[in-house]
Protein backbone atom coordinates (compact mmCIF):
# COMPACT_ATOMS: atom_id res chain seq x y z
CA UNK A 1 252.20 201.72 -19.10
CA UNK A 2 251.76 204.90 -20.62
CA UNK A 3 254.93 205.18 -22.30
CA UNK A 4 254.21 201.79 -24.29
CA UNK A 5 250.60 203.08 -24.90
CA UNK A 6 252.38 206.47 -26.58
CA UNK A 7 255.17 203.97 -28.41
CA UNK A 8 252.53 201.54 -29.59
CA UNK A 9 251.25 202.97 -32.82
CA UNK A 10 255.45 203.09 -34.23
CA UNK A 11 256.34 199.68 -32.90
CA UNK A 12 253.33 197.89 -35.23
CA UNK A 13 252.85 200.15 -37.69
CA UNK A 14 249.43 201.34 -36.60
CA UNK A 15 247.88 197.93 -36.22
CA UNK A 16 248.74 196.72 -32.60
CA UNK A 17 246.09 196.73 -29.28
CA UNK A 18 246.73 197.07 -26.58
CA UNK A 19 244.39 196.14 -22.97
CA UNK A 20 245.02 196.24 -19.74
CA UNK A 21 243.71 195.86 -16.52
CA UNK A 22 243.90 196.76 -12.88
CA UNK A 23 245.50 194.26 -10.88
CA UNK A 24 245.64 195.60 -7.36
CA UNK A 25 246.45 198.44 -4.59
CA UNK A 26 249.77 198.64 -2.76
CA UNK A 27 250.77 200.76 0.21
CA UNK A 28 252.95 203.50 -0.69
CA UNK A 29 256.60 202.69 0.91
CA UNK A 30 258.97 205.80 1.46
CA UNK A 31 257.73 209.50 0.65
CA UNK A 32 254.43 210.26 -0.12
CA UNK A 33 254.48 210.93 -4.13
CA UNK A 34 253.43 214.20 -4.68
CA UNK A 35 251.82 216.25 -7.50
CA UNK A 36 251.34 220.06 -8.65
CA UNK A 37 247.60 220.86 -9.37
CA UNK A 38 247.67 221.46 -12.74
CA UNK A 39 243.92 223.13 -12.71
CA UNK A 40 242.83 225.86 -10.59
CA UNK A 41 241.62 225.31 -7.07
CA UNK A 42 238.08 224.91 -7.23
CA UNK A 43 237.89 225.78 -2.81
CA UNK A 44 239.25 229.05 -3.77
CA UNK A 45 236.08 229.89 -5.11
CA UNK A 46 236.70 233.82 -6.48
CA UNK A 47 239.97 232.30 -7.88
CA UNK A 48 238.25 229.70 -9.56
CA UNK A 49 235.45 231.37 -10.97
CA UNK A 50 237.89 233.77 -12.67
CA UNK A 51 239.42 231.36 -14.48
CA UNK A 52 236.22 229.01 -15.55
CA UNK A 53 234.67 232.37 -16.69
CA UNK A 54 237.84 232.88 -19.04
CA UNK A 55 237.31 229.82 -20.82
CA UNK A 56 233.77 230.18 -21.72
């Protein structure tokens, strides 16, 4: 989905739309996908602080 969404704007020339809609849940067969955390870990609370302070 999100690849079309980025490819959308080149394919029609800046005039397509595009909509869509959730359709439903499905168990998750084979390994559990997982992800990095790409923000800081907010229950490491003197970690996190350090780094929200930085931004401000």
């Amino acid at each position: 989905m999100h690849g079309l969404e980025r490819r959308l704007p080149g394919l029609t020339r800046g005039e397509g739309v595009l909509e869509c809609g959730f359709d439903r849940y499905e168990p998750v067969r084979g390994p559990i996908p997982e992800r990095p955390r790409t923000d800081h870990n907010p229950l490491d609370r003197k970690e996190y602080l350090l780094h929200v302070v930085r931004r401000v």
